[in-house]
Every structure is written in structure tokens, then in C-alpha cells.
PDB file of N, CA and C in Angstrom:
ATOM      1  N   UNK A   1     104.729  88.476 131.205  1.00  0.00           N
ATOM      2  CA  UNK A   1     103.943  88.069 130.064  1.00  0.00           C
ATOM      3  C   UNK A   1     103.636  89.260 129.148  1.00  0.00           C
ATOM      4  N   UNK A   2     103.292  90.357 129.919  1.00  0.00           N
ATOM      5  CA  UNK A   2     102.988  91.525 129.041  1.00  0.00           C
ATOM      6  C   UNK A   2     103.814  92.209 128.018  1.00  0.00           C
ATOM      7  N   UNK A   3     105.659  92.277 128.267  1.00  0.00           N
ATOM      8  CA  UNK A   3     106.747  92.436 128.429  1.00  0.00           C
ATOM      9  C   UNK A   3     106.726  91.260 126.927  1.00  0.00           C
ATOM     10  N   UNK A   4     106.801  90.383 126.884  1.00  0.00           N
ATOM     11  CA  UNK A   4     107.067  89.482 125.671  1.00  0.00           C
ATOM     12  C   UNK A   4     105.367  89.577 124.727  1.00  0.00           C
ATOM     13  N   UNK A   5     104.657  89.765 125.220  1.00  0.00           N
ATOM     14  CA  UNK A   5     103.040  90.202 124.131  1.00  0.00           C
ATOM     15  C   UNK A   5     103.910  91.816 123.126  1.00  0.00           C
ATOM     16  N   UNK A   6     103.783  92.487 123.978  1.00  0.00           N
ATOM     17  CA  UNK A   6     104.353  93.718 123.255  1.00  0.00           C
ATOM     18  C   UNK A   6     105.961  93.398 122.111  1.00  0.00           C
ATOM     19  N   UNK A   7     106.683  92.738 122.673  1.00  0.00           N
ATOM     20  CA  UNK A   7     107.948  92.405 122.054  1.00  0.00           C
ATOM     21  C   UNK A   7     107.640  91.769 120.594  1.00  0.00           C
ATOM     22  N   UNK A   8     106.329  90.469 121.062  1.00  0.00           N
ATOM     23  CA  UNK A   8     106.122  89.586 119.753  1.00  0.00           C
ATOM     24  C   UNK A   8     105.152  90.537 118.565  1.00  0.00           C
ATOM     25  N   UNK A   9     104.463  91.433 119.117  1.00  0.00           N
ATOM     26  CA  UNK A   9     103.754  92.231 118.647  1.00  0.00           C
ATOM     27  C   UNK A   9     104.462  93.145 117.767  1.00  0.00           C
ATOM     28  N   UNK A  10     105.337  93.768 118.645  1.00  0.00           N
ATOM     29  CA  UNK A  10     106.616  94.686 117.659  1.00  0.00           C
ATOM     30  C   UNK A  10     106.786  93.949 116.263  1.00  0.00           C
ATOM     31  N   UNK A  11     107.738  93.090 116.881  1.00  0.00           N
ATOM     32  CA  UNK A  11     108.433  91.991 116.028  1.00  0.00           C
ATOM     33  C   UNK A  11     107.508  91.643 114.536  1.00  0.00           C
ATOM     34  N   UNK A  12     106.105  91.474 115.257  1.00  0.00           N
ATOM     35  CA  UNK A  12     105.460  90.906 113.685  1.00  0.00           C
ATOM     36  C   UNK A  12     105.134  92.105 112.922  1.00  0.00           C
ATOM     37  N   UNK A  13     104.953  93.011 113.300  1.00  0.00           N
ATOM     38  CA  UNK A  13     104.748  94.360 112.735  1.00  0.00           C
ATOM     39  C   UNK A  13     105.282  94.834 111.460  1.00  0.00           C
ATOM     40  N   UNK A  14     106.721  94.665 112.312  1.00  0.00           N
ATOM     41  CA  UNK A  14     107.954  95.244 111.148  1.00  0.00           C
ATOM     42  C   UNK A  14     107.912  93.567 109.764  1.00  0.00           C
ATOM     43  N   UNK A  15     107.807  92.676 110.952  1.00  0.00           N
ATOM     44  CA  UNK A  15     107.974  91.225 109.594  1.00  0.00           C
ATOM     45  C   UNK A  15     106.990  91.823 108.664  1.00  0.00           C
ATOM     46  N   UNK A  16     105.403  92.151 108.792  1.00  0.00           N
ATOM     47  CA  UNK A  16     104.812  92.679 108.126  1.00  0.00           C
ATOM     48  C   UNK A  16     104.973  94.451 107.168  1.00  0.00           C
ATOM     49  N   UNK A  17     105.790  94.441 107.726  1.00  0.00           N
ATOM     50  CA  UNK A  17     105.936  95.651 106.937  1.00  0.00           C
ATOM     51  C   UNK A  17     105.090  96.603 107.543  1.00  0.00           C
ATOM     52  N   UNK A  18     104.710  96.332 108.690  1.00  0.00           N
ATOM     53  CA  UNK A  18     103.338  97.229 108.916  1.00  0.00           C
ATOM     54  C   UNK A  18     104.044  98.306 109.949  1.00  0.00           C
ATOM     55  N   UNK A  19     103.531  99.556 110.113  1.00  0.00           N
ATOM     56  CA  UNK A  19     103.749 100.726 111.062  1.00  0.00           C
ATOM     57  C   UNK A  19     102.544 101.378 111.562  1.00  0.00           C
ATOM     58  N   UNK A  20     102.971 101.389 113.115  1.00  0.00           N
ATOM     59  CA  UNK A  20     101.709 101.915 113.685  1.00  0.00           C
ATOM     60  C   UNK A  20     102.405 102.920 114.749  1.00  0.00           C
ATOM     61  N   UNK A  21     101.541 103.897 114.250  1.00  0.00           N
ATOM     62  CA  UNK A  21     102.155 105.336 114.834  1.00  0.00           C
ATOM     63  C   UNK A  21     100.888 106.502 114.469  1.00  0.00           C
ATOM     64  N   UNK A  22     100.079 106.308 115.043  1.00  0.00           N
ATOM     65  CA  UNK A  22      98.308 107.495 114.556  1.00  0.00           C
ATOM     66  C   UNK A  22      98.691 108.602 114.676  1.00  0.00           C
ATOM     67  N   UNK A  23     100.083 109.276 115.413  1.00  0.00           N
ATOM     68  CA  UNK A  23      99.900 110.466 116.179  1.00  0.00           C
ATOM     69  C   UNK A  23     100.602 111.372 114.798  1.00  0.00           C
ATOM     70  N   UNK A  24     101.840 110.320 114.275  1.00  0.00           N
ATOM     71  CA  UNK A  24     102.430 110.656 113.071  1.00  0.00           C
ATOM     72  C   UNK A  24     101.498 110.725 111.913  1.00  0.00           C
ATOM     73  N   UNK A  25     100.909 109.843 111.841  1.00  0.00           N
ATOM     74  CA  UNK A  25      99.946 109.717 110.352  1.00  0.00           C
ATOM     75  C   UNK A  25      99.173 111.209 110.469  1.00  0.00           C
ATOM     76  N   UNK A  26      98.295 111.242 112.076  1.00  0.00           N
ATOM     77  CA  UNK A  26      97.874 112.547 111.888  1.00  0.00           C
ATOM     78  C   UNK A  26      99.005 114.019 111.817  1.00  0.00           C
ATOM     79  N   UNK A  27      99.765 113.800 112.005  1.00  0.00           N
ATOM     80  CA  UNK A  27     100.730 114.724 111.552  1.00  0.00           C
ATOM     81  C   UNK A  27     101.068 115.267 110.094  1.00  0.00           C
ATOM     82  N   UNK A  28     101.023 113.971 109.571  1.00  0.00           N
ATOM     83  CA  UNK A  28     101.418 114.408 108.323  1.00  0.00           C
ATOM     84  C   UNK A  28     100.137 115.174 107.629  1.00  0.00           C
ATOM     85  N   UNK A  29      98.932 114.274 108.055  1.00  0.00           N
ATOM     86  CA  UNK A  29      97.587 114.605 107.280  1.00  0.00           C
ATOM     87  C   UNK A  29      96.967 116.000 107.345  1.00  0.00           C
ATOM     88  N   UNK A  30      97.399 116.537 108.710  1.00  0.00           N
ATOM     89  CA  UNK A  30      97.887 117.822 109.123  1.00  0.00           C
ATOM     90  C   UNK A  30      97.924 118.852 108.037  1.00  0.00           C
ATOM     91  N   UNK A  31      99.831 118.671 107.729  1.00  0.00           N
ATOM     92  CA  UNK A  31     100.575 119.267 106.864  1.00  0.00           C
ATOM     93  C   UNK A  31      99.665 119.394 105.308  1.00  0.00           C
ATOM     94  N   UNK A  32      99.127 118.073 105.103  1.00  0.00           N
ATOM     95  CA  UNK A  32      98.364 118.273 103.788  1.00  0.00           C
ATOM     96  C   UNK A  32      97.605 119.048 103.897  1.00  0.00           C
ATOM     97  N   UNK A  33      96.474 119.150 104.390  1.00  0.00           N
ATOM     98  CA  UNK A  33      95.479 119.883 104.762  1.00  0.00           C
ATOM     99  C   UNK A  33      95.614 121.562 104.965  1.00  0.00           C
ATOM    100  N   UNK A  34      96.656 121.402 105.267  1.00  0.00           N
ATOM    101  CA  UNK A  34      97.412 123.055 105.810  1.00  0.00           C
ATOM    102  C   UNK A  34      97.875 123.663 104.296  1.00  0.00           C
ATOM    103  N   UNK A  35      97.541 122.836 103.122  1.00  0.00           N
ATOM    104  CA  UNK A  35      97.858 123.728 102.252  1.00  0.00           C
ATOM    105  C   UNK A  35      97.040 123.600 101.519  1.00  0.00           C
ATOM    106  N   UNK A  36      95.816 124.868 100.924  1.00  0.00           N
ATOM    107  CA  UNK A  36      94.577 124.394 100.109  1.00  0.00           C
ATOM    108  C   UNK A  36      94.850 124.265  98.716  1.00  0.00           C
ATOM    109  N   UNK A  37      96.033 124.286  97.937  1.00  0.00           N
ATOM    110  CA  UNK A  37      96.251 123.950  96.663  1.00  0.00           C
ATOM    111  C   UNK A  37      96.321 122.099  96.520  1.00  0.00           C
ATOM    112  N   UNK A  38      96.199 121.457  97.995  1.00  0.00           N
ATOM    113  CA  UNK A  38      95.651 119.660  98.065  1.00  0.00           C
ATOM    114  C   UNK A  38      94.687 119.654  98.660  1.00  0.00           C
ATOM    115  N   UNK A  39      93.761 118.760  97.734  1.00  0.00           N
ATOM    116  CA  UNK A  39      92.584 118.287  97.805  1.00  0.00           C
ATOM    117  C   UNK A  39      92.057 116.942  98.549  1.00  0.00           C
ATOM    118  N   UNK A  40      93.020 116.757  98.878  1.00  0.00           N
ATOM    119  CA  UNK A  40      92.818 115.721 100.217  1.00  0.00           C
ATOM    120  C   UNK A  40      94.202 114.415  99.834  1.00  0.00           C
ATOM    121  N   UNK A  41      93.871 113.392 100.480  1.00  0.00           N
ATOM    122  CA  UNK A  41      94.956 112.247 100.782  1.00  0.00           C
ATOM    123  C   UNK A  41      94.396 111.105 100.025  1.00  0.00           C
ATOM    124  N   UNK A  42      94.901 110.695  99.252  1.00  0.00           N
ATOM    125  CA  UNK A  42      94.641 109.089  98.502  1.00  0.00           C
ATOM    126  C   UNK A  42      95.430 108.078  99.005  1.00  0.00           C
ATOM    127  N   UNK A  43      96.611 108.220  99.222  1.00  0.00           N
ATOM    128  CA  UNK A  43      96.961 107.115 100.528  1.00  0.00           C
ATOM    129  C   UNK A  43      97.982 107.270 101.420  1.00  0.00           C
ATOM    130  N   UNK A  44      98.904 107.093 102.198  1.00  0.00           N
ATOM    131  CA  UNK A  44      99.538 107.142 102.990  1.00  0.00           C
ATOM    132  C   UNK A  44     100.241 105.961 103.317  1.00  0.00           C
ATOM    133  N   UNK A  45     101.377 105.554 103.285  1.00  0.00           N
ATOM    134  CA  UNK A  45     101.647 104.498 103.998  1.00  0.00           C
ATOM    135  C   UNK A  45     103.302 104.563 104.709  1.00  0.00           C
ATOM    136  N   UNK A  46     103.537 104.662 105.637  1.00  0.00           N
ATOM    137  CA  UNK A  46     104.602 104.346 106.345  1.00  0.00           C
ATOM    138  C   UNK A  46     105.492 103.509 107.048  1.00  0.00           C
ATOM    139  N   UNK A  47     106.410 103.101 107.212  1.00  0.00           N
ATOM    140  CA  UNK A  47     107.044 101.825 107.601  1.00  0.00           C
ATOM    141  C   UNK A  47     108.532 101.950 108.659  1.00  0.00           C
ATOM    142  N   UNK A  48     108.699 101.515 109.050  1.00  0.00           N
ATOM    143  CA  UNK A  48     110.733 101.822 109.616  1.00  0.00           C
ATOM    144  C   UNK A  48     111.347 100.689 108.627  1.00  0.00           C
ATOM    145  N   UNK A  49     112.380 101.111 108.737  1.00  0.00           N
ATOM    146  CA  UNK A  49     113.672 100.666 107.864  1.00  0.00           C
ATOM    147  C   UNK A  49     114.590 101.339 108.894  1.00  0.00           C
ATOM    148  N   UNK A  50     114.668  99.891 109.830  1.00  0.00           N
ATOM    149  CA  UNK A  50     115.795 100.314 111.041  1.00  0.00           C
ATOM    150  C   UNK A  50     115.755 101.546 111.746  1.00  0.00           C
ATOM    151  N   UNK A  51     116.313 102.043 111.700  1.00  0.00           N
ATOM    152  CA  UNK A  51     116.118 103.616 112.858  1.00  0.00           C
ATOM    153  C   UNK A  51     115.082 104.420 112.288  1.00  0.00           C
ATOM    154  N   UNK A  52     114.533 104.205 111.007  1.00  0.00           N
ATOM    155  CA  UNK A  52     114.318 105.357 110.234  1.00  0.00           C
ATOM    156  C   UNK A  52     113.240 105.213 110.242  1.00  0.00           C
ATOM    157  N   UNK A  53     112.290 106.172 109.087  1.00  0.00           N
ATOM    158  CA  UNK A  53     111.000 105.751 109.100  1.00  0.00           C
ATOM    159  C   UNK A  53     111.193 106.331 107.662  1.00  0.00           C
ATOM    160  N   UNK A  54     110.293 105.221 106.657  1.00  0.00           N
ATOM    161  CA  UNK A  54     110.087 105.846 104.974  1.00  0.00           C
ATOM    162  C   UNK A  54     108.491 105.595 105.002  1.00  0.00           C
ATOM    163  N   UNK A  55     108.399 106.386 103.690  1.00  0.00           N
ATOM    164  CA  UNK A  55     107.254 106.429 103.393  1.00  0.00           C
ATOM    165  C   UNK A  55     106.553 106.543 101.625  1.00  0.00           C
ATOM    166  N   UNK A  56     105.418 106.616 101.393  1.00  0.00           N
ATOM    167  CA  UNK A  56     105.145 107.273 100.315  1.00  0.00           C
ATOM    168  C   UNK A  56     103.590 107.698 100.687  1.00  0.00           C
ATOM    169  N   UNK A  57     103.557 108.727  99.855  1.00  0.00           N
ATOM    170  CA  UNK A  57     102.278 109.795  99.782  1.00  0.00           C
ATOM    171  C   UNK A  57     101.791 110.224  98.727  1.00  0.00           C
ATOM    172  N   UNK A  58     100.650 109.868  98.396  1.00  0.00           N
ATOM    173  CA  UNK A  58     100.334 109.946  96.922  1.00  0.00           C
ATOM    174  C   UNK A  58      98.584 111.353  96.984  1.00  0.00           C
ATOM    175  N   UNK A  59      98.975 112.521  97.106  1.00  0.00           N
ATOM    176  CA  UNK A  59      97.843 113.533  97.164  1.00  0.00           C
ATOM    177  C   UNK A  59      97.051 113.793  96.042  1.00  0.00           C
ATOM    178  N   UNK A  60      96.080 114.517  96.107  1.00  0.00           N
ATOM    179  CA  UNK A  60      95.002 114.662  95.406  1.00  0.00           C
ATOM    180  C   UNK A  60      95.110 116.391  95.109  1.00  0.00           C
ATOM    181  N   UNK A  61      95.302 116.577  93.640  1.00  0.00           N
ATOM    182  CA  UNK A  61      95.343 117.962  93.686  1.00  0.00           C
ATOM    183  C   UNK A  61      94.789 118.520  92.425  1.00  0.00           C
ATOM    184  N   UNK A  62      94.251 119.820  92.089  1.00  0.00           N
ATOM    185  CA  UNK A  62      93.444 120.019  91.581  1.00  0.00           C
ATOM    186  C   UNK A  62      93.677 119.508  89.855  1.00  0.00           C
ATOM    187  N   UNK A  63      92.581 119.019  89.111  1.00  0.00           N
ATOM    188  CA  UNK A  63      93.069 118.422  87.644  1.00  0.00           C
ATOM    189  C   UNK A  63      93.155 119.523  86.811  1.00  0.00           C
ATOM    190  N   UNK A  64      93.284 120.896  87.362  1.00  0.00           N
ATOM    191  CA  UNK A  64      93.951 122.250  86.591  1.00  0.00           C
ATOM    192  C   UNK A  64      95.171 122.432  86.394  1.00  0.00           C
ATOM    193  N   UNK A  65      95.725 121.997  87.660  1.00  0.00           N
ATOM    194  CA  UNK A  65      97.481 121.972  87.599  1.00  0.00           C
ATOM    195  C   UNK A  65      98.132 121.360  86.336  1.00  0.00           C
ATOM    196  N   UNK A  66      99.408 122.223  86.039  1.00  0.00           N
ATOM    197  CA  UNK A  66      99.706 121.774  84.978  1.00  0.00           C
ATOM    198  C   UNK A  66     101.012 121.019  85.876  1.00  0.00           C
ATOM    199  N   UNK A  67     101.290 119.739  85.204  1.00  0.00           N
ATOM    200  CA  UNK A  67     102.442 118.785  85.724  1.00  0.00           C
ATOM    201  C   UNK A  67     103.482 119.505  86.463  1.00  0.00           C
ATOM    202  N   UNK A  68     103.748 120.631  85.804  1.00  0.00           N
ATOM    203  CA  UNK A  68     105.131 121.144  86.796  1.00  0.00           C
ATOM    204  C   UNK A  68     104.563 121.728  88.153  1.00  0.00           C
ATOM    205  N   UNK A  69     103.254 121.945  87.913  1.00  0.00           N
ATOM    206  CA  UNK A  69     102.917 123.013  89.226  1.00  0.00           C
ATOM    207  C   UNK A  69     102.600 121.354  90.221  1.00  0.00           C
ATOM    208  N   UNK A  70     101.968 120.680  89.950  1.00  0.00           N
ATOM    209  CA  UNK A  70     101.680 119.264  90.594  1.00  0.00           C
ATOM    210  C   UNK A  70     103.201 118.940  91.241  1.00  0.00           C
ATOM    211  N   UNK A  71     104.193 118.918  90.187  1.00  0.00           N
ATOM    212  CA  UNK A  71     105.120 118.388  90.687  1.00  0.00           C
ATOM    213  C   UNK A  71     105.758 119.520  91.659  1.00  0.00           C
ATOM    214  N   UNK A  72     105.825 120.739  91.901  1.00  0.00           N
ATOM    215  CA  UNK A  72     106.487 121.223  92.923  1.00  0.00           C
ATOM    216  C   UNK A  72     105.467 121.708  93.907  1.00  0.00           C
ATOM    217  N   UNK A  73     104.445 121.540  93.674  1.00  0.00           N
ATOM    218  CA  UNK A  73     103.343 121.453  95.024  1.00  0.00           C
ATOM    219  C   UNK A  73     103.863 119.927  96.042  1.00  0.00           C
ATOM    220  N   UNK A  74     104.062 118.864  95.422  1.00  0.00           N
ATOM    221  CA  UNK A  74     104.712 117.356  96.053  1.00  0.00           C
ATOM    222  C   UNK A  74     106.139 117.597  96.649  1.00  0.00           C
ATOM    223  N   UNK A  75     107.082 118.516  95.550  1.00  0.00           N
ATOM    224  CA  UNK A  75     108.309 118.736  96.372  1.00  0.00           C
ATOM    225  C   UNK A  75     108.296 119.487  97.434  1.00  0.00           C
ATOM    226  N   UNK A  76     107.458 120.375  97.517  1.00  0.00           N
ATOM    227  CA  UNK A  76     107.425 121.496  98.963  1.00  0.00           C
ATOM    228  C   UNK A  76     106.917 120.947 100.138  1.00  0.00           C
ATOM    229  N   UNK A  77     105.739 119.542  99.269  1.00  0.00           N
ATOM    230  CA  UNK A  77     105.226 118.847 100.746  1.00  0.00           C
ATOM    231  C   UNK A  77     106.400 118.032 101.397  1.00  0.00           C
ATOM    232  N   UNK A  78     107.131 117.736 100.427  1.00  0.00           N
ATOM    233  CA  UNK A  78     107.975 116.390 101.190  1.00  0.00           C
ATOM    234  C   UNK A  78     108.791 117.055 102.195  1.00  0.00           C
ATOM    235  N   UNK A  79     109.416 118.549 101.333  1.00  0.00           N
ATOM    236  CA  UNK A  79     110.637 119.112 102.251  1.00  0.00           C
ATOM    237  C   UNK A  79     109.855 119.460 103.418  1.00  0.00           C
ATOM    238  N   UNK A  80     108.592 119.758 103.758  1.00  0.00           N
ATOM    239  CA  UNK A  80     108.079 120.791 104.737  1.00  0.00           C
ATOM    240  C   UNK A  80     108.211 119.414 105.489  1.00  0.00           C
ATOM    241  N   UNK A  81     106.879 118.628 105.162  1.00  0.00           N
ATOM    242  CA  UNK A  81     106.861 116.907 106.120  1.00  0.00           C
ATOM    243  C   UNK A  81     108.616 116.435 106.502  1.00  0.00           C
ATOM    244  N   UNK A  82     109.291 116.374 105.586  1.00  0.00           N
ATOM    245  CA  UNK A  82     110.742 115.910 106.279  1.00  0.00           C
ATOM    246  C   UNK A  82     111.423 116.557 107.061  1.00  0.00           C
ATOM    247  N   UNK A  83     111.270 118.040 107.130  1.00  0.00           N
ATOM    248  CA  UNK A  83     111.848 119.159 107.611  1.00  0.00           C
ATOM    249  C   UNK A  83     111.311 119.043 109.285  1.00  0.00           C
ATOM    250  N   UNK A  84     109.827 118.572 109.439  1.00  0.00           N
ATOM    251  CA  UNK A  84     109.080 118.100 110.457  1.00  0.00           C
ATOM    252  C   UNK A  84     108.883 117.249 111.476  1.00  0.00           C
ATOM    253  N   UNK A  85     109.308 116.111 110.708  1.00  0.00           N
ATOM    254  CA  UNK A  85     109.234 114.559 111.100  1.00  0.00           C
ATOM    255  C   UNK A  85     110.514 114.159 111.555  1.00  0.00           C
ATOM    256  N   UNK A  86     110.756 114.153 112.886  1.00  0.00           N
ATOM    257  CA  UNK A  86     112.256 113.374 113.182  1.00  0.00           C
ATOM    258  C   UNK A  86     112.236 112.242 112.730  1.00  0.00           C
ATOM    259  N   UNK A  87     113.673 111.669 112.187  1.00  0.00           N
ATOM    260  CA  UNK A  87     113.452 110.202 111.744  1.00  0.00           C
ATOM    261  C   UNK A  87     113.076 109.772 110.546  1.00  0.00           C
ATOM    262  N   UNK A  88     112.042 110.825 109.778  1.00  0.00           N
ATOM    263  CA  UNK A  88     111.814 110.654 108.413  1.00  0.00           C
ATOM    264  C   UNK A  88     113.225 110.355 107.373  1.00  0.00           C
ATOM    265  N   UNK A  89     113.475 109.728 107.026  1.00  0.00           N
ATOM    266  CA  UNK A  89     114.653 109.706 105.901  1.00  0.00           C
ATOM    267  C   UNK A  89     114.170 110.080 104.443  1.00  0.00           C
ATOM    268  N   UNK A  90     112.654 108.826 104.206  1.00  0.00           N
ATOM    269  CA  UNK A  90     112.293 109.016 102.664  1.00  0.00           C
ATOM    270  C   UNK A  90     110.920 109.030 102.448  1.00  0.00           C
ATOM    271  N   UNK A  91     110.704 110.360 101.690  1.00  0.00           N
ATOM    272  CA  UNK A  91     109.520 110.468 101.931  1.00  0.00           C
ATOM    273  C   UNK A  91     108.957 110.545 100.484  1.00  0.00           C
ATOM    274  N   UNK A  92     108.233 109.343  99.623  1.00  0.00           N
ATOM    275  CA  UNK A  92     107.680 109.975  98.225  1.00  0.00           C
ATOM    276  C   UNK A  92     106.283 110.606  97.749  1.00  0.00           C
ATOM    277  N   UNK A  93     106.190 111.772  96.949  1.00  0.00           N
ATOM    278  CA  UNK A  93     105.084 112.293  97.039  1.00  0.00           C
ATOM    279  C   UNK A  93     104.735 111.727  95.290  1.00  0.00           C
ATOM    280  N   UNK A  94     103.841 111.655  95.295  1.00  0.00           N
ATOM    281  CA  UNK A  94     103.310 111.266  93.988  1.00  0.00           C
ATOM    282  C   UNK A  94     102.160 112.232  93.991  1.00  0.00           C
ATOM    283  N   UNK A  95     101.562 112.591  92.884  1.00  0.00           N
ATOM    284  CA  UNK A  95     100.013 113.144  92.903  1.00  0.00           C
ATOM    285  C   UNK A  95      98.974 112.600  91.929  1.00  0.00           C
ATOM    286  N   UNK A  96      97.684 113.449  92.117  1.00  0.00           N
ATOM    287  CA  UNK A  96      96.908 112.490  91.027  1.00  0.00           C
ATOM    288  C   UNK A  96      95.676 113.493  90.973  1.00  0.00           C
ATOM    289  N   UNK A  97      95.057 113.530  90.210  1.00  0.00           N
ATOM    290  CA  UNK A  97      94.100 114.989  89.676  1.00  0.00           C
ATOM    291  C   UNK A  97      92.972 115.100  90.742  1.00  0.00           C
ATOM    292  N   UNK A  98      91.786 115.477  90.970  1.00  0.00           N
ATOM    293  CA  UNK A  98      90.922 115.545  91.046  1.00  0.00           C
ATOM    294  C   UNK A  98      89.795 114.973  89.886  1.00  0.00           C
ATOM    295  N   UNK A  99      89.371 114.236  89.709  1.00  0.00           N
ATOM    296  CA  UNK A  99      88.393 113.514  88.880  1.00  0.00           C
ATOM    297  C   UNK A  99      87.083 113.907  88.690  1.00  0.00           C
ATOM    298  N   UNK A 100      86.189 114.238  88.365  1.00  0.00           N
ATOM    299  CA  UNK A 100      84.689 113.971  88.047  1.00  0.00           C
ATOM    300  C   UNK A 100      84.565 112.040  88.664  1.00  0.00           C
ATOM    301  N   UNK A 101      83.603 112.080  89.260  1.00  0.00           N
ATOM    302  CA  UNK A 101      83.346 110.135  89.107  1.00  0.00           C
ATOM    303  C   UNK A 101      82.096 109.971  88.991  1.00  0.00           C
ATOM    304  N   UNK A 102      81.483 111.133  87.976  1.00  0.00           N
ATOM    305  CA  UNK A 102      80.471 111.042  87.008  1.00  0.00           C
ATOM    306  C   UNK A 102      81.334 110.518  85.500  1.00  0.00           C
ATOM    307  N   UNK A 103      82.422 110.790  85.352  1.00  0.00           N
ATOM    308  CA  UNK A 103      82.595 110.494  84.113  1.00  0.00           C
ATOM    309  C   UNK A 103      83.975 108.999  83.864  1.00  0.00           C
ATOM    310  N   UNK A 104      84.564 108.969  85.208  1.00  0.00           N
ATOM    311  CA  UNK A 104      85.114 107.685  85.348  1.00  0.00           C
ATOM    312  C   UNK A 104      84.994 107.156  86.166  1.00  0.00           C
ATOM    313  N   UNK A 105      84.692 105.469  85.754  1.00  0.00           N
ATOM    314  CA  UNK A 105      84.677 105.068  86.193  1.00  0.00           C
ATOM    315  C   UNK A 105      85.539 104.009  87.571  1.00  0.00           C
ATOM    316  N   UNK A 106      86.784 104.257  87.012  1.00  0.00           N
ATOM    317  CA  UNK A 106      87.815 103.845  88.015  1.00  0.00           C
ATOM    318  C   UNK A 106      88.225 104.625  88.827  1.00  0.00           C
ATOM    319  N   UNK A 107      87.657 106.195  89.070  1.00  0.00           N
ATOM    320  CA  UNK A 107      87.850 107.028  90.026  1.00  0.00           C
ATOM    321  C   UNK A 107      86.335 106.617  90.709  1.00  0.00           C
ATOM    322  N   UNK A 108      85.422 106.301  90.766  1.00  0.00           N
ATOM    323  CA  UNK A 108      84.246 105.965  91.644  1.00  0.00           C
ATOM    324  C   UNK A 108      84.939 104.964  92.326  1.00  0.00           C
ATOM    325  N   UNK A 109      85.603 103.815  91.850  1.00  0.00           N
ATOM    326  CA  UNK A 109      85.958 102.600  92.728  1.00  0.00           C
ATOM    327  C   UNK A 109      86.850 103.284  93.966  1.00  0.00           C
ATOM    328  N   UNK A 110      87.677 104.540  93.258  1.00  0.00           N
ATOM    329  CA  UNK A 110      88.812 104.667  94.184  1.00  0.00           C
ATOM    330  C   UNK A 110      87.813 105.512  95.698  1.00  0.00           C
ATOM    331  N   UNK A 111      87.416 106.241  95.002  1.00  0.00           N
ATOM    332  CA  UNK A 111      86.633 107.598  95.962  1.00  0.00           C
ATOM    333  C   UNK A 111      85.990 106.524  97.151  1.00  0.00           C
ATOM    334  N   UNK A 112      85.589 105.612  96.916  1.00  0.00           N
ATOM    335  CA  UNK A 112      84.639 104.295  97.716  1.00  0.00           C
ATOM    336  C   UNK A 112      85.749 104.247  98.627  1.00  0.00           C
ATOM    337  N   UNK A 113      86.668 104.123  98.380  1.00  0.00           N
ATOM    338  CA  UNK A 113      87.972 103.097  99.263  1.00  0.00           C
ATOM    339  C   UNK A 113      88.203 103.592 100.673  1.00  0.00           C
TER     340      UNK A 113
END
């Protein structure tokens, strides 16, 4: 019985799109953290696609950066995280400033989340 609980469990997982793996998530969250030019994690989400595992990662980095420095602070995370992660195939980094959420309001909703 236990043997088919775990199987059906798998099974709905992936139907859902969903991935559960804490040891990885803290892995990656790790890697962010390990570099103080990111200001923390806005989301994370990971999945398999058959053998593999993809992802996207969207960090928080300072709203001084000018776009190019944002954008190769994201490329160094992905190569370091892929370079890391057996199995990783695709990994996307997106970024997004640091906010005041004294002065917007759709960064208070997010900071809540």
C-alpha cells in the first residue's frame, strides 16, 4: 500500500507541475545569499521536465545597479547554480530592484507575500 501512496503521490506532483526537493531549494538559496551584491529571493520555482530539472529565479538586487550590472550579476548566478546542481538543464534569472514600500505601493503587496 505504501509502495503505490508514494507512486500516486509522485505521479500527481509532476501532473501538477509541482517539485519537491527542500534540500535543493535550500541549495540554491544558499548560492544567493553567498553573494552580497543580492538582496534576497522574490521567488523560486522549480520543476522536472523528464530527467531534468528547470527552473526560474527572479532576485532582488540593489535599485543602484545599472541594467547591465543587474544583468551580469543574474548571469554569474545561473552559471555558478548550474555549474552546481546536477541535473539542472534551465535555469532563468530575472531581477528586480530593491524598492522603498514607503513609496510603492505594489512593492508593499509583494514584500507581504
Amino acid at each position: 500500500m505504501s509502495v503505490a501512496y508514494v507512486a500516486i503521490r509522485e505521479s500527481s506532483l509532476i501532473l501538477l507541475d509541482a517539485f519537491r526537493d527542500p534540500e535543493l531549494t535550500k541549495e540554491v538559496e544558499r548560492l544567493v545569499k553567498s553573494n552580497t551584491d543580492m538582496k534576497g529571493i522574490r521567488d523560486l520555482r522549480l520543476r522536472r521536465a523528464g530527467p531534468f530539472i528547470v527552473g526560474t529565479l527572479e532576485i532582488i538586487v540593489d535599485g543602484g545597479m545599472t541594467v547591465s550590472q543587474a544583468h551580469e550579476e543574474a548571469t554569474q548566478l545561473q552559471n555558478s547554480v548550474k555549474a552546481r546542481i546536477i541535473g539542472l538543464r534551465r535555469l532563468v534569472v530575472t531581477t528586480s530592484p530593491v524598492m522603498d514600500p514607503h513609496e510603492h505601493t505594489l512593492s508593499r503587496a509583494l514584500l507581504r507575500l
